[in-house]
Protein backbone atom coordinates (compact mmCIF):
# COMPACT_ATOMS: atom_id res chain seq x y z
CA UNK A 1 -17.45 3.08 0.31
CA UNK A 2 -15.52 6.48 0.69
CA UNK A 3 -17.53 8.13 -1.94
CA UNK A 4 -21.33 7.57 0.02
CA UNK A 5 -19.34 8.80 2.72
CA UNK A 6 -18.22 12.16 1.21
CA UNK A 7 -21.97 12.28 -0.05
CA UNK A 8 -23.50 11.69 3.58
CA UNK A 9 -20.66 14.04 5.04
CA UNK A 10 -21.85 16.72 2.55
CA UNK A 11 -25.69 16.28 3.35
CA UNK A 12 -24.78 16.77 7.45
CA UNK A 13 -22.85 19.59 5.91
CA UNK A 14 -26.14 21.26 4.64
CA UNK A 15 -28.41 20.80 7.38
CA UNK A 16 -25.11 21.86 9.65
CA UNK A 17 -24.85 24.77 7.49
CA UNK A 18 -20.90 24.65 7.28
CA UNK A 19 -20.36 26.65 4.19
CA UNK A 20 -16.75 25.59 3.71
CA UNK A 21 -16.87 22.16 4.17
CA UNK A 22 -20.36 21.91 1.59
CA UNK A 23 -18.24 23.96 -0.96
CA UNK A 24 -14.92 21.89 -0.28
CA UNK A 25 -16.80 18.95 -0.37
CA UNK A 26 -19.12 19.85 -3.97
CA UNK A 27 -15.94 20.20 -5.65
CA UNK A 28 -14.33 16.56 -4.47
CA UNK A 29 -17.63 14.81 -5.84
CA UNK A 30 -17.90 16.88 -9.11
CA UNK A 31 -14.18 15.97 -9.29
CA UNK A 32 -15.11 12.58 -8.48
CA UNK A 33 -17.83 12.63 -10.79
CA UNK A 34 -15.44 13.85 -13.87
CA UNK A 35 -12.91 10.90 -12.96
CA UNK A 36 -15.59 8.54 -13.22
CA UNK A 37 -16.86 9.93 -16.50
CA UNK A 38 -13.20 9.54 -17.69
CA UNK A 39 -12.98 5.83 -16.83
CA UNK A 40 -16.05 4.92 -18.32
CA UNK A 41 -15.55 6.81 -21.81
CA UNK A 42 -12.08 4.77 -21.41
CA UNK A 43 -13.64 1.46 -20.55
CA UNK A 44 -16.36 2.18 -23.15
CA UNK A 45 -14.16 2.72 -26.31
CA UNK A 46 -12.02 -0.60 -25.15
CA UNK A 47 -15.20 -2.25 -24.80
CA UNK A 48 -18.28 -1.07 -27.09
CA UNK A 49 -20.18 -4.28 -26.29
CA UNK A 50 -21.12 -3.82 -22.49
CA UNK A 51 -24.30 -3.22 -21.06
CA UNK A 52 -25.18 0.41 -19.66
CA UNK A 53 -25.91 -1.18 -16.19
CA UNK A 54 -22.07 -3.35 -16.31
CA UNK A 55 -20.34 0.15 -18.05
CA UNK A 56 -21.66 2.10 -15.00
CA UNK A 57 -20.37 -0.24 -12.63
CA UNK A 58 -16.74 -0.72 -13.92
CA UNK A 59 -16.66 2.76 -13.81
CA UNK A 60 -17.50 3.77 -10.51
CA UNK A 61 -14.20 4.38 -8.27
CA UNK A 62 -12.43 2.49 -6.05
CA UNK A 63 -11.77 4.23 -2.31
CA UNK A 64 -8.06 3.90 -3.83
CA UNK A 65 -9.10 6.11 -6.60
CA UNK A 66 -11.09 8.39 -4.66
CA UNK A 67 -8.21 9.09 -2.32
CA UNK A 68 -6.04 9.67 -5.61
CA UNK A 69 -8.50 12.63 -6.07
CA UNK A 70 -8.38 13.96 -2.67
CA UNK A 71 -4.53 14.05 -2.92
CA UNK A 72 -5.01 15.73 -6.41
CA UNK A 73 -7.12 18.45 -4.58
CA UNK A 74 -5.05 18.96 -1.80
CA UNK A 75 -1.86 19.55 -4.11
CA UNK A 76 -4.03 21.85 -6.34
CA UNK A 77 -4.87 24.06 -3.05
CA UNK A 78 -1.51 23.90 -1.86
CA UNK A 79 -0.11 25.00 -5.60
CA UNK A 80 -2.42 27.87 -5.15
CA UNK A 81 -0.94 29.30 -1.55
CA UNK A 82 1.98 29.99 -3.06
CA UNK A 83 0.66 31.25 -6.17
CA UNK A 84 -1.71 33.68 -3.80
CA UNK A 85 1.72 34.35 -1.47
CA UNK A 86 3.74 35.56 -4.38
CA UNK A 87 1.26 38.08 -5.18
CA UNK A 88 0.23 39.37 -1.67
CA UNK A 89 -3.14 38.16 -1.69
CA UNK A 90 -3.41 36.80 2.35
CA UNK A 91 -7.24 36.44 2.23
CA UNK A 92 -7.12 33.70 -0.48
CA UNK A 93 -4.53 31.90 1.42
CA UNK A 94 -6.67 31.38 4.55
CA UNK A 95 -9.14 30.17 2.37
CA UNK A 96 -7.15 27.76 0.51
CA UNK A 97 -5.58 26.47 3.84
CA UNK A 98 -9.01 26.03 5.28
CA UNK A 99 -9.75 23.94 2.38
CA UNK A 100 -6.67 21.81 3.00
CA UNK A 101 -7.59 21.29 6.67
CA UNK A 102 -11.24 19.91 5.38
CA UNK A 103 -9.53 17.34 2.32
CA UNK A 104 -7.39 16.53 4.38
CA UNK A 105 -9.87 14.63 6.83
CA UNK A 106 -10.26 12.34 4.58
CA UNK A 107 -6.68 11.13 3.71
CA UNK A 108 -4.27 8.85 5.89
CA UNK A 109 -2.12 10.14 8.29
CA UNK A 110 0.93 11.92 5.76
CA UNK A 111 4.05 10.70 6.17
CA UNK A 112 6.75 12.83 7.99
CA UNK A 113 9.81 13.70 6.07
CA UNK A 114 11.82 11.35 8.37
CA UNK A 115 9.56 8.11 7.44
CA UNK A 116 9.50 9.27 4.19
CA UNK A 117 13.51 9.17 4.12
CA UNK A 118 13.84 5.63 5.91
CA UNK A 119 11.81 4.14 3.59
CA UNK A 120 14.28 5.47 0.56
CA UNK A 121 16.83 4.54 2.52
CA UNK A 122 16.04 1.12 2.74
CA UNK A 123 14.58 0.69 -1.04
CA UNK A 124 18.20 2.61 -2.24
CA UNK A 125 19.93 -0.20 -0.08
CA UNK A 126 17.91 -2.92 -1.20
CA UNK A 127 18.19 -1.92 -4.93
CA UNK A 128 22.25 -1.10 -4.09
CA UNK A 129 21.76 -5.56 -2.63
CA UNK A 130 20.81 -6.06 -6.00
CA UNK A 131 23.17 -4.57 -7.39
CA UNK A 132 24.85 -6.71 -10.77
CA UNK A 133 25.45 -6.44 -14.21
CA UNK A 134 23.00 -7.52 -16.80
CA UNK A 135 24.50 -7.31 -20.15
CA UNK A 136 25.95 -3.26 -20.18
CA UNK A 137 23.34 -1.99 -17.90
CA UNK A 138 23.93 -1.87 -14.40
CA UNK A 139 20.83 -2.48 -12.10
CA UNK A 140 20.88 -0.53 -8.82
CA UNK A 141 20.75 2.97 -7.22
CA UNK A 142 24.19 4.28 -7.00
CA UNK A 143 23.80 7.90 -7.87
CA UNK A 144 21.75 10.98 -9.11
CA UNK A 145 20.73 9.25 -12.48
CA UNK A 146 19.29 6.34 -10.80
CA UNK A 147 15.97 8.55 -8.76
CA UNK A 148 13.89 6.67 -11.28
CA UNK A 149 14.41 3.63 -10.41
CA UNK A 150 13.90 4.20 -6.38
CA UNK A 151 10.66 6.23 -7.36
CA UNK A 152 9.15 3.78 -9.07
CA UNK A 153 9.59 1.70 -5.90
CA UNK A 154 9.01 3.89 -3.38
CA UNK A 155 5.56 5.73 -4.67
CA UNK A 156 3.36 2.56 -4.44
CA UNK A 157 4.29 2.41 -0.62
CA UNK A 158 3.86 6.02 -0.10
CA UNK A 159 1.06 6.59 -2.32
CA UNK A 160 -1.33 9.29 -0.60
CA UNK A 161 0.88 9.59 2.10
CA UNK A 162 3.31 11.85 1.01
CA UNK A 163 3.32 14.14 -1.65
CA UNK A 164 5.29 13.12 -5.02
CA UNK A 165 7.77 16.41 -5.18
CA UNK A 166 8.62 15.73 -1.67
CA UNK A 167 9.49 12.33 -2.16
CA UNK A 168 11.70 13.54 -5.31
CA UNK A 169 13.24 15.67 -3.21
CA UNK A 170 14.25 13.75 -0.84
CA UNK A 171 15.44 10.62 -2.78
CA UNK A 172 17.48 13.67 -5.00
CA UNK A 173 19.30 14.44 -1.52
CA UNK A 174 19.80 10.85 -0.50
CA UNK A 175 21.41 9.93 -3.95
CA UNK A 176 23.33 13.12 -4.38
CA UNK A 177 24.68 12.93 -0.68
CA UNK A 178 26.16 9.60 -2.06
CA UNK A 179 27.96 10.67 -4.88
């Protein structure tokens, strides 16, 4: 599992004595660890009844999930380079961006723009193939209003490898070049 990983990566940190990657990787498991606390309060108040031992276990993440909060630290470092660009401040930049480099070991390979833009392509066309009327509504992505509809198809295939804003920004272009 990807979370004894991170755990055995972080130990070879410490006897490595690679300052950046045992910080990096302290705040992935406390994040980690506060995810997990999250699920199991949730799965807890839905289920009152289970056993300590079973409520521990439903809780702990899924590689899937853990990946979900690597992507949610990445974005949160790369949210603060341009925070630390608009006001000048170059030496927390490096260290945010050496941060990236270390979380982003552990995700997939990201998607380049291109890929990221032939796979909306072909979920636009495919929900365009679909296209009929039911009742008033139309179902289909012909325009601008329709990014919904082509997001909530193209995220689960994407999903840690690309970054949400840039897929909305690129389905925006490919619907609004349309119009």
């Amino acid at each position: 599992m990807l979370k004894e990983q991170i755990q055995q990566d972080l130990k070879n940190s410490l006897k490595g004595g690679k300052h950046a990657e045992v910080s990096v990787l302290r705040m992935v498991i406390s994040a980690i660890n506060n995810r997990e606390t999250e699920k199991r309060t949730k799965i807890w108040r839905e289920k009152p009844e289970l056993e300590i031992e079973t409520l521990e276990k439903e809780s702990q993440l899924t590689d899937e999930e853990v990946l979900e909060v690597f992507s949610s630290e990445l974005k949160k470092r790369k949210e603060a380079c341009v925070e630390y660009e608009k006001g000048g401040r170059t030496d927390l930049i490096e260290q945010e961006k050496r941060e990236i480099e270390i979380i982003q070991r552990y995700l997939p390979e990201q998607l380049s723009e291109e890929e990221v833009a032939k796979i909306a392509r072909e979920i636009i066309a495919a929900l365009r193939a679909s296209l009929a009327i039911s009742g008033r509504e139309m179902v289909g992505a012909t325009n601008s209003k329709d990014i919904g509809k082509v997001m909530a198809e193209l995220m689960p295939r994407v999903k840690g490898r690309a970054e949400g804003s840039e897929v909305s920004r690129i389905v925006k272009e490919l619907l609004t070049a349309r119009e």
